[in-house]
C-alpha atoms as a PDB file:
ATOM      1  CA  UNK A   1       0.000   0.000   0.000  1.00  0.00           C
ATOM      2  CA  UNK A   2       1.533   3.744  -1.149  1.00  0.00           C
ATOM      3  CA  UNK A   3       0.324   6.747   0.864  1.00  0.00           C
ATOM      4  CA  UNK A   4       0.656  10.054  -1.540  1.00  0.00           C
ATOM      5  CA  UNK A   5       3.034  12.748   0.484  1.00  0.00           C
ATOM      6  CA  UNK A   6       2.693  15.506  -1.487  1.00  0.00           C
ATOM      7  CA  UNK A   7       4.852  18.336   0.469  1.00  0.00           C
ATOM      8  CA  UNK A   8       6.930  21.276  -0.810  1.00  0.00           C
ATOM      9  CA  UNK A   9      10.028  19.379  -0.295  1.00  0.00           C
ATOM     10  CA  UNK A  10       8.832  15.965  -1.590  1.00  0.00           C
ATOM     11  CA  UNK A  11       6.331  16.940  -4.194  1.00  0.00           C
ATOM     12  CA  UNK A  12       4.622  13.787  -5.583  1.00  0.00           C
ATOM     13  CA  UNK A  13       6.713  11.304  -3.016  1.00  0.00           C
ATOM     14  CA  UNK A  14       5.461   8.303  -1.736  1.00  0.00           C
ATOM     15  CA  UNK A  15       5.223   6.605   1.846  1.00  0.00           C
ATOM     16  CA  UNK A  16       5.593   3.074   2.252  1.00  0.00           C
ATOM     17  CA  UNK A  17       3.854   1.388   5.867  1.00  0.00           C
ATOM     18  CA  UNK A  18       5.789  -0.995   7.183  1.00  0.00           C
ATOM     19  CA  UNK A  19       5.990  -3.018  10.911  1.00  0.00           C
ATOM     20  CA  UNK A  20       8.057  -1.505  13.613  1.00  0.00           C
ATOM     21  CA  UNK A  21       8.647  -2.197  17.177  1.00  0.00           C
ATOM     22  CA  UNK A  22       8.864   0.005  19.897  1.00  0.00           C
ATOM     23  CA  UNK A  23      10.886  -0.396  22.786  1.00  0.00           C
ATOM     24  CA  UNK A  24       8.371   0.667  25.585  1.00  0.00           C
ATOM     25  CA  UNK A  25       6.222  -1.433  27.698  1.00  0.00           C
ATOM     26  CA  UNK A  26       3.103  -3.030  26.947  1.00  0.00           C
ATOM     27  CA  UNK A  27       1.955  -1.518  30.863  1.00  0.00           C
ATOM     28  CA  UNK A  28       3.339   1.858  30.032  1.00  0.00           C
ATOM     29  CA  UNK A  29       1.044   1.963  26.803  1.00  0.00           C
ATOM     30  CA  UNK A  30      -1.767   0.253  28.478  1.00  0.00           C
ATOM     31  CA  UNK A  31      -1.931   3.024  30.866  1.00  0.00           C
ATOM     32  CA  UNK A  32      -1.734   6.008  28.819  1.00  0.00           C
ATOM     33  CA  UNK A  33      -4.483   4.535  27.297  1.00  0.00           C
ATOM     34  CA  UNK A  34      -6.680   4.522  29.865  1.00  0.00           C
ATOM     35  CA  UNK A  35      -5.444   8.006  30.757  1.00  0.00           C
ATOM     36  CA  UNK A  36      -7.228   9.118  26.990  1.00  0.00           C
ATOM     37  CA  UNK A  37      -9.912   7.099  27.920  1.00  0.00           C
ATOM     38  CA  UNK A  38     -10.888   9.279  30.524  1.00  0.00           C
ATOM     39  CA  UNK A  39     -10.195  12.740  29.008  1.00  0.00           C
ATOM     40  CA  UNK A  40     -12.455  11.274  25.977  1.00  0.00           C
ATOM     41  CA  UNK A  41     -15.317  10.206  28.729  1.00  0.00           C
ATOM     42  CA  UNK A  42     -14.753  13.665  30.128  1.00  0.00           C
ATOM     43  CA  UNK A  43     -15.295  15.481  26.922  1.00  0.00           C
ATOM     44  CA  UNK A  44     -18.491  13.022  25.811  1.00  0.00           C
ATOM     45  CA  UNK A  45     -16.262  12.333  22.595  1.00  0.00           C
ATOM     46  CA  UNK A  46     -16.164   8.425  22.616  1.00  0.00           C
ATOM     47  CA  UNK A  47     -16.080   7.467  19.095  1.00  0.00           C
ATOM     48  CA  UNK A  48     -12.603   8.406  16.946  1.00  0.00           C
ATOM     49  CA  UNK A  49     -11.303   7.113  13.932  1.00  0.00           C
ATOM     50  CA  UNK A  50      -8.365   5.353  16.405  1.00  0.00           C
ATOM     51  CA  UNK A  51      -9.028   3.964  19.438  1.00  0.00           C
ATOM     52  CA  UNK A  52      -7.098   4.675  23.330  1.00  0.00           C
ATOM     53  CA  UNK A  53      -4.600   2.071  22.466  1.00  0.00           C
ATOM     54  CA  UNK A  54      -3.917   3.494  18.920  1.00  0.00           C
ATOM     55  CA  UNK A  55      -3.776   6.382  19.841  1.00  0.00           C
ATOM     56  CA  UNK A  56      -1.653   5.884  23.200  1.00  0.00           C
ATOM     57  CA  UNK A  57       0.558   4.049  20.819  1.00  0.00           C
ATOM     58  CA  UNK A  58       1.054   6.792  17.789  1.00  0.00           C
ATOM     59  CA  UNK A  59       1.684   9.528  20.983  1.00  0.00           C
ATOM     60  CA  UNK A  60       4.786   7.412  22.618  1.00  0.00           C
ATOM     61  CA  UNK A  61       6.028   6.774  18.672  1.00  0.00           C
ATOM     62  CA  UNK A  62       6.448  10.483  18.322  1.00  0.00           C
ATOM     63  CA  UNK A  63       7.959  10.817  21.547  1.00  0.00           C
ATOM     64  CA  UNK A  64       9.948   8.251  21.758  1.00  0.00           C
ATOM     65  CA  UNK A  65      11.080   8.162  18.082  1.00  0.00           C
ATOM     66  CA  UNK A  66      11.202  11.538  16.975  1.00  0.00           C
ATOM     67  CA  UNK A  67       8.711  10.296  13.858  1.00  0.00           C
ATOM     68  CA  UNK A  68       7.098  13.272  11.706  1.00  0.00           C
ATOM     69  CA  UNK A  69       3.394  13.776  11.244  1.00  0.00           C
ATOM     70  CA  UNK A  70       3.292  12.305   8.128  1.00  0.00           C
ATOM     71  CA  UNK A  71       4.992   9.041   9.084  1.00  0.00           C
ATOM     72  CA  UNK A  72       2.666   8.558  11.670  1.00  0.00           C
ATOM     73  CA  UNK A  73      -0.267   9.392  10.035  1.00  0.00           C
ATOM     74  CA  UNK A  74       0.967   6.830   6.779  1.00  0.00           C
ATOM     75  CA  UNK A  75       1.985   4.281   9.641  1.00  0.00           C
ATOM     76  CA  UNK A  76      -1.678   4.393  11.401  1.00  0.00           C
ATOM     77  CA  UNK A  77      -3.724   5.519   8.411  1.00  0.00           C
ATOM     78  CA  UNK A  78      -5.421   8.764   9.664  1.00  0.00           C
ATOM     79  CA  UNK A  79      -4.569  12.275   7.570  1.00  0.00           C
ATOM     80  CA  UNK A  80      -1.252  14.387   8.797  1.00  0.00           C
ATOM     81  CA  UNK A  81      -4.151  16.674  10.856  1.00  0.00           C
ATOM     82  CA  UNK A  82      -5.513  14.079  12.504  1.00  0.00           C
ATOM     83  CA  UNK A  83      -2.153  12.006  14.213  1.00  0.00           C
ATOM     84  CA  UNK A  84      -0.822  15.870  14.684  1.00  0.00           C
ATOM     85  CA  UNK A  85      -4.810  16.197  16.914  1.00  0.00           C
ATOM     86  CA  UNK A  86      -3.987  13.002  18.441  1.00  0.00           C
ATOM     87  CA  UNK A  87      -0.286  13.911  19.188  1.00  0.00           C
ATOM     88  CA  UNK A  88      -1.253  17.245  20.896  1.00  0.00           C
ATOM     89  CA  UNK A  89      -4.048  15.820  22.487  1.00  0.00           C
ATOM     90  CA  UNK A  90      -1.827  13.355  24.338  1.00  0.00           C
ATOM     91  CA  UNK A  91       0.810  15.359  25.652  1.00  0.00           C
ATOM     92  CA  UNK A  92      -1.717  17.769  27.636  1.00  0.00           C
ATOM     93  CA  UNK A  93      -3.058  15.012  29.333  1.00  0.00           C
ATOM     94  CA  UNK A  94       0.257  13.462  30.003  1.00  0.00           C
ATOM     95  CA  UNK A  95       1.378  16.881  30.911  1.00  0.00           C
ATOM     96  CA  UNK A  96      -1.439  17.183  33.264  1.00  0.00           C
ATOM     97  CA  UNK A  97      -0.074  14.917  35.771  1.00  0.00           C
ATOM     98  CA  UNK A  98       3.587  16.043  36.043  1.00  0.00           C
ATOM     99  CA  UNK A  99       4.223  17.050  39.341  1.00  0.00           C
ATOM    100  CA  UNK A 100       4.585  20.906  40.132  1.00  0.00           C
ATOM    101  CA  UNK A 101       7.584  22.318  41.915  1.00  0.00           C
ATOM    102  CA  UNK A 102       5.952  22.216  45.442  1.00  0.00           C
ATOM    103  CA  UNK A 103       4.903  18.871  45.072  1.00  0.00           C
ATOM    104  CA  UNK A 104       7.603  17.359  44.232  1.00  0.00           C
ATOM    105  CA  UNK A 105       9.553  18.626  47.276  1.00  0.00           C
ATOM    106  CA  UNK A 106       6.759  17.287  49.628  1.00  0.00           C
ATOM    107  CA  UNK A 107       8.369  15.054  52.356  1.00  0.00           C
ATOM    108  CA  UNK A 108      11.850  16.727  52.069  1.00  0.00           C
ATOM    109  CA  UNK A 109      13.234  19.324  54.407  1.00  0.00           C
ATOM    110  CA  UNK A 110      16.248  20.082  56.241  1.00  0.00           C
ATOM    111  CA  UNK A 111      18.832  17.219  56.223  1.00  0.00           C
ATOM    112  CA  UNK A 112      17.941  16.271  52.851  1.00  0.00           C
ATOM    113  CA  UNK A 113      19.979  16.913  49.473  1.00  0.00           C
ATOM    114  CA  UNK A 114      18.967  17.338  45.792  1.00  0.00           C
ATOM    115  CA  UNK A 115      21.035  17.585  42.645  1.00  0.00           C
ATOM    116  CA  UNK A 116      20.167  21.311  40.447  1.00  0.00           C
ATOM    117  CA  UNK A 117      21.020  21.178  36.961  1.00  0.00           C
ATOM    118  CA  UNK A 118      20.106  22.461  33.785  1.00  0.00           C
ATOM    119  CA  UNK A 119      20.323  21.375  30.142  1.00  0.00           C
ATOM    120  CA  UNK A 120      19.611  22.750  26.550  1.00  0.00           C
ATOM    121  CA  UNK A 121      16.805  21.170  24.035  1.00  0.00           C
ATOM    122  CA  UNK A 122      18.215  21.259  20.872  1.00  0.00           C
ATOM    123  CA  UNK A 123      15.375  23.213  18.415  1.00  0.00           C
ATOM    124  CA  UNK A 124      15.492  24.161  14.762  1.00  0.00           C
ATOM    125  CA  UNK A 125      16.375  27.548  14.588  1.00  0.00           C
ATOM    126  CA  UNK A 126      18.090  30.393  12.289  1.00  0.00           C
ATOM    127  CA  UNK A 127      21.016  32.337  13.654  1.00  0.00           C
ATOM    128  CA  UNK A 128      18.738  35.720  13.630  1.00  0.00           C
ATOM    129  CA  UNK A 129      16.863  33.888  16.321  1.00  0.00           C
ATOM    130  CA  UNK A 130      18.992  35.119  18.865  1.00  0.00           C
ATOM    131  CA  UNK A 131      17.292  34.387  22.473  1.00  0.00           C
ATOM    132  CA  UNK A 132      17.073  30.677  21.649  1.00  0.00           C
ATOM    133  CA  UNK A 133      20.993  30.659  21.318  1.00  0.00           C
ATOM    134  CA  UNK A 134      23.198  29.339  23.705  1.00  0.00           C
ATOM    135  CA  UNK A 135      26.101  30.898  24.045  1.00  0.00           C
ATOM    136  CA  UNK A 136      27.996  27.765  26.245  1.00  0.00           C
ATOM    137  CA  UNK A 137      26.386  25.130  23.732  1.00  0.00           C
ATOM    138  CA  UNK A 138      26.588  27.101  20.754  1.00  0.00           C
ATOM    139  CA  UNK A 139      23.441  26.038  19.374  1.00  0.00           C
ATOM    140  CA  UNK A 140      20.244  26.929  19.894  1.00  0.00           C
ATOM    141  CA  UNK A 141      18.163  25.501  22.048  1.00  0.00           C
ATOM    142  CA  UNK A 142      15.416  25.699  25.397  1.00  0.00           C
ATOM    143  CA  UNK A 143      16.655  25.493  28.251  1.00  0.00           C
ATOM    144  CA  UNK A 144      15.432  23.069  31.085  1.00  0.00           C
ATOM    145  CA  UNK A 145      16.082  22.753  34.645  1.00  0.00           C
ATOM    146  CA  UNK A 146      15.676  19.863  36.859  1.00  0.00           C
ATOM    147  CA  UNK A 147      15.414  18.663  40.282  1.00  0.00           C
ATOM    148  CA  UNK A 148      16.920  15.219  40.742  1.00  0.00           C
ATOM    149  CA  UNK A 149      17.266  12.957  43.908  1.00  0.00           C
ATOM    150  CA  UNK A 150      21.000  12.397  45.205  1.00  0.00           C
ATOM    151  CA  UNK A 151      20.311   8.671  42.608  1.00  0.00           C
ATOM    152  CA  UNK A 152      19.812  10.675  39.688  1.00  0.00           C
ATOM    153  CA  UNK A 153      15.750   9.895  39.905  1.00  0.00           C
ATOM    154  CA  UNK A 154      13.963  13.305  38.596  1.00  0.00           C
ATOM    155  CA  UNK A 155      11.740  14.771  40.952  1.00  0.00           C
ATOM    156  CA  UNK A 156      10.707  17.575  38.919  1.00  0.00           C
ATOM    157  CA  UNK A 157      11.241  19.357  35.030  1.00  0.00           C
ATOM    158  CA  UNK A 158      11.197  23.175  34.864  1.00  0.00           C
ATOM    159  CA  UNK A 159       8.895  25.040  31.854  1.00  0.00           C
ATOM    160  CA  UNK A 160      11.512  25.531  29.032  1.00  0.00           C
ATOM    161  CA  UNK A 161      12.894  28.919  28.439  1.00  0.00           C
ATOM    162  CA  UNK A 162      14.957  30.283  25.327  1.00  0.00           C
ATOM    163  CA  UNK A 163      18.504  28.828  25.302  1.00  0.00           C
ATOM    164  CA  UNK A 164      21.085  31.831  26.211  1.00  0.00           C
ATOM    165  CA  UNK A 165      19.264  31.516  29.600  1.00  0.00           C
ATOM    166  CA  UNK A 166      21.644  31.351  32.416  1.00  0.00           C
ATOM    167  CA  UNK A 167      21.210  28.091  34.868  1.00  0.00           C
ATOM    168  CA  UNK A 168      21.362  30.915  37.638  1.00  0.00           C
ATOM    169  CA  UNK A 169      18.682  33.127  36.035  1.00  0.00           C
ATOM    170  CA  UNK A 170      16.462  29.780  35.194  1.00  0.00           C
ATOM    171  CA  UNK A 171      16.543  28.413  38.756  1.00  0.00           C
ATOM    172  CA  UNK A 172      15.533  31.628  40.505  1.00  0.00           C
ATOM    173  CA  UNK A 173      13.105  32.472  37.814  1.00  0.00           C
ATOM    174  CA  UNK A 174      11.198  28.814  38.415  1.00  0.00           C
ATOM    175  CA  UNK A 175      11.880  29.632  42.190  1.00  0.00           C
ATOM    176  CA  UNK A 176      14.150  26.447  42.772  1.00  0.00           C
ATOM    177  CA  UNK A 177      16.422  28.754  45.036  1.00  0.00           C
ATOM    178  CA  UNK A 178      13.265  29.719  47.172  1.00  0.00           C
ATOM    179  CA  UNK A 179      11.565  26.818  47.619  1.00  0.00           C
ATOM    180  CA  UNK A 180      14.817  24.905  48.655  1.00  0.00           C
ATOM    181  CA  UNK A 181      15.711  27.467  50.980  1.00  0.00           C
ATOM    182  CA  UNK A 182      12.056  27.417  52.463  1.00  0.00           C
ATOM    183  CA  UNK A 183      12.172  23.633  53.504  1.00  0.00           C
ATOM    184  CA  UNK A 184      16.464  24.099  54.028  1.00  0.00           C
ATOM    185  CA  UNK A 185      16.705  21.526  51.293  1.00  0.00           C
ATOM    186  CA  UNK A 186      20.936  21.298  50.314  1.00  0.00           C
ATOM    187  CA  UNK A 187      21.167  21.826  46.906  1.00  0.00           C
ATOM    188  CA  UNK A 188      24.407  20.641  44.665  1.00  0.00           C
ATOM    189  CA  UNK A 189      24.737  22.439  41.628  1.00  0.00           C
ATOM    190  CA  UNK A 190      27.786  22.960  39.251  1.00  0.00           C
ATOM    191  CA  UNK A 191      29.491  26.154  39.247  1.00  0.00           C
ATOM    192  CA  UNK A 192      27.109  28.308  36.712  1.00  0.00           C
ATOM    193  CA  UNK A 193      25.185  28.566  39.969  1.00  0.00           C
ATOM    194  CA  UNK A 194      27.472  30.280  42.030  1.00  0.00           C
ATOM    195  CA  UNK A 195      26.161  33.041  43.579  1.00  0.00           C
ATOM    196  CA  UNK A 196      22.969  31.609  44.401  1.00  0.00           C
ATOM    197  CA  UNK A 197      23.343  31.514  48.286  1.00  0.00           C
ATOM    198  CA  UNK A 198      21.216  30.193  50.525  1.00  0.00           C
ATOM    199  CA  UNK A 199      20.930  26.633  50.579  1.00  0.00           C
ATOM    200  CA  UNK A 200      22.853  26.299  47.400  1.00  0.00           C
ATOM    201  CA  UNK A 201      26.327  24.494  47.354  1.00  0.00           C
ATOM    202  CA  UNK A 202      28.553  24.543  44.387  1.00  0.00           C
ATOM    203  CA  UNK A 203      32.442  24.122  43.962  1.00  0.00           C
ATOM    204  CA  UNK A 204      35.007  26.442  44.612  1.00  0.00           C
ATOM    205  CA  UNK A 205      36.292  28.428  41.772  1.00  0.00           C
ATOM    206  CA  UNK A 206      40.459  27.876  40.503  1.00  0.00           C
ATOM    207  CA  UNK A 207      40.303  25.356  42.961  1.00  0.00           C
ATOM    208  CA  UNK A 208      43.742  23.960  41.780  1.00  0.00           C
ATOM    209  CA  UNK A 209      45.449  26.686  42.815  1.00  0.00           C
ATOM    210  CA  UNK A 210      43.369  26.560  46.584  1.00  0.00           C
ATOM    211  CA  UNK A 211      44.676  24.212  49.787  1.00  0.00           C
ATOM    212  CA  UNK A 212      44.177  20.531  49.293  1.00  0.00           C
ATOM    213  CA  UNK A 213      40.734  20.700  51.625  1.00  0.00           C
ATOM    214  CA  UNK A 214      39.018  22.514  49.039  1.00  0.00           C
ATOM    215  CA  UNK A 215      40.328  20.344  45.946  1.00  0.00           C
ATOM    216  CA  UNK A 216      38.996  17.171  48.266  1.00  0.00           C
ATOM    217  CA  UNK A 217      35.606  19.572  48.757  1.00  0.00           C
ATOM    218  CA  UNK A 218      35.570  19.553  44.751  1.00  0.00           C
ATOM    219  CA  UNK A 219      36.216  15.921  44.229  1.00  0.00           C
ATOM    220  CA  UNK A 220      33.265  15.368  46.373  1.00  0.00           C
ATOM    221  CA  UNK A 221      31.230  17.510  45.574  1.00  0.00           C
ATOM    222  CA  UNK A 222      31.265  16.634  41.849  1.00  0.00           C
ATOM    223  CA  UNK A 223      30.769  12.383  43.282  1.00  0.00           C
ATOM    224  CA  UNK A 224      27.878  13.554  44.923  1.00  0.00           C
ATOM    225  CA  UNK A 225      26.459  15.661  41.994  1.00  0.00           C
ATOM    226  CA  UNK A 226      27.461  13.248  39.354  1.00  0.00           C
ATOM    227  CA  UNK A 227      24.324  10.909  39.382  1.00  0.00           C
ATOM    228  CA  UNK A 228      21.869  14.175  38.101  1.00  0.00           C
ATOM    229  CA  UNK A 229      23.386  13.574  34.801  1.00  0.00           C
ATOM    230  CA  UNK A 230      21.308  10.482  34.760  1.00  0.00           C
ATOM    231  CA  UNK A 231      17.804  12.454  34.801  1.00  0.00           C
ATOM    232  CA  UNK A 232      18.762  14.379  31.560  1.00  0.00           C
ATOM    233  CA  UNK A 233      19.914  10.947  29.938  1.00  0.00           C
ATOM    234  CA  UNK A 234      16.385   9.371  31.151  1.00  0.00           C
ATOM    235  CA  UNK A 235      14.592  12.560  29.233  1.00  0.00           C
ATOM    236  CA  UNK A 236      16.755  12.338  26.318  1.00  0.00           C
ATOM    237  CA  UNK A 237      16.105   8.811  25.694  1.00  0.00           C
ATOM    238  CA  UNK A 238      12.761   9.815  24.194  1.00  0.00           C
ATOM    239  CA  UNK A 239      14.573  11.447  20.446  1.00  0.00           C
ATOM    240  CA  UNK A 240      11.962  14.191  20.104  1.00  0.00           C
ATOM    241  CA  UNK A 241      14.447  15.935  22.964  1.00  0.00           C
ATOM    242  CA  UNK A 242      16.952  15.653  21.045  1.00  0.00           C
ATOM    243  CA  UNK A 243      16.427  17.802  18.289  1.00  0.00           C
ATOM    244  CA  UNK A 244      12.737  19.235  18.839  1.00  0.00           C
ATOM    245  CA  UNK A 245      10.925  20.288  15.603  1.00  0.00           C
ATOM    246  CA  UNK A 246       7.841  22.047  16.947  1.00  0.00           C
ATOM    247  CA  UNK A 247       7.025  25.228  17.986  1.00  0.00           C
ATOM    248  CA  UNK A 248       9.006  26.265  21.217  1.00  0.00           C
ATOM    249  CA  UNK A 249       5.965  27.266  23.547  1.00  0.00           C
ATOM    250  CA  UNK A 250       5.442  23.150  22.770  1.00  0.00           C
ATOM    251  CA  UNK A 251       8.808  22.304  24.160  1.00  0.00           C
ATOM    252  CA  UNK A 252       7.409  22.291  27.686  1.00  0.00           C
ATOM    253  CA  UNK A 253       4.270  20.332  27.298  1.00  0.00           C
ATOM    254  CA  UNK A 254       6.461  17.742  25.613  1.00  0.00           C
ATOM    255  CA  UNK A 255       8.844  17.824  28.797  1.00  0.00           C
ATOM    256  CA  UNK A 256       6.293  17.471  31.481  1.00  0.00           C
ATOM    257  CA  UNK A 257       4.764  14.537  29.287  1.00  0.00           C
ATOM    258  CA  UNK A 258       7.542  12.615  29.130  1.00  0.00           C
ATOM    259  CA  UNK A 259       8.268  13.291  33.091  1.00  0.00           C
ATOM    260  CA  UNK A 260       4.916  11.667  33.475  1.00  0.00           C
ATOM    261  CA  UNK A 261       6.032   8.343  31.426  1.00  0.00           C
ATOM    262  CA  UNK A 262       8.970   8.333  33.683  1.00  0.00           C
ATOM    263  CA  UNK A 263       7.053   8.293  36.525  1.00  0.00           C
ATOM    264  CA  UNK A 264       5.229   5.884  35.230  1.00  0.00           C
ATOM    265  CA  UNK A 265       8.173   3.785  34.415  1.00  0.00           C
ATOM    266  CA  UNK A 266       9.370   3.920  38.038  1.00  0.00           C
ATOM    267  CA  UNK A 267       5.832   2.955  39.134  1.00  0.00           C
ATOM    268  CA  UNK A 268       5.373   0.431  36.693  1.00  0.00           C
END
């Protein structure tokens, strides 16, 4: 069977469906299906041309494969609109149960330590687009901060905001800084931080040229923070973060969704 793409880059090209797997669980699939099936009882719009399952299914192949519109929509045979409805759809109910910032601090306080850190979302962008560029990852990008547990285990994703935002700026803009300081939460952070006070620790600066107590401080300090890397390499593993081709006030949405299929993961 030949779907018709008929595009300005491709005029008169042809898709070809054929079977893929996708390397999520069957659970994980089962129960973002049932998560459409209530937003579709809640909206009195049960019949649609794919069902939960389907449509669960074409969401997490976006996400998880970075597959365009019109793959999809050749792959599940529904119109380029229709898997785009179904994508969108998706991620705001997905994105509806990602923990806020408050939340996801509930039942730590003082003796307790996170991991701050921020990362860029790589995004499609000309070089006159100038607030998406990131100056330290010269590229351009949304930024995103995170709150990870001292395993690396995200506990909460920040909104995105345009790449030549600093870490610093980011994390007292979300209110990271505050709310830590509130419950007297430590907080390890690499040195773009610095400067954040309160409950904020990050390495000393030069510290090869300080006494051997503050190189030791360093060397532990970066042990202790290393495992954060792991909650960026967790959201990454779903491609659409690693080049994102839709609009940028998107970028979030897709973020918090895929924080919710984490959580998910862990529960599952």
């Amino acid at each position: 069977m030949l779907i018709p793409l008929d595009t300005a880059d491709s005029p008169g090209a042809l898709l070809v469906p054929y079977p893929a797997m996708l390397n999520v669980s069957y659970e994980l699939v089962e129960h973002v299906s049932w998560l459409i099936y209530a937003r579709r009882r809640e909206l009195n719009s049960p019949w649609r041309r794919l069902g939960c399952f389907k449509q669960a299914l074409l969401a997490l192949a976006h996400l998880r494969k970075n597959e365009t519109f019109a793959q999809l929509a050749a792959g599940f045979g529904v119109s380029t609109t229709t898997a785009w409805r179904y994508v969108d759809e998706t991620l705001d109910v997905l994105a509806a149960w990602a923990p806020g910032l408050h939340e996801a601090l509930t039942g730590l306080g003082e003796g307790d330590h996170v991991i701050v850190d921020g990362t860029l979302i790589p995004i499609d962008r000309i070089a006159a687009d100038e607030p998406y560029y990131s100056m330290k990852h010269r590229r351009h990008g949304m930024n995103v901060q995170v709150i990870a547990r001292p395993d690396g285990t995200p506990l909460w994703f920040s909104r995105a905001t345009p790449g030549r935002t600093h870490d610093l700026t980011a994390a007292r803009a979300h209110g990271i800084v505050q709310a830590c300081l509130t419950r007297q939460i430590l907080v390890l952070a690499d040195r773009a931080y610095q400067g954040a006070g309160a409950t904020v620790r990050t390495p000393y600066k030069n510290h090869r040229e300080q006494p051997e107590q503050y190189q030791q401080f360093n060397r532990d300090h970066a042990r202790l923070r290393a495992p954060g890397e792991r909650a960026f390499a967790q959201l990454k593993s779903w491609r659409i973060l690693r080049r994102a081709r839709c609009s940028t006030r998107r970028i979030g949405t897709i973020v918090q969704a895929v924080h919710t299929l984490l959580t998910c993961n862990y529960l599952g």
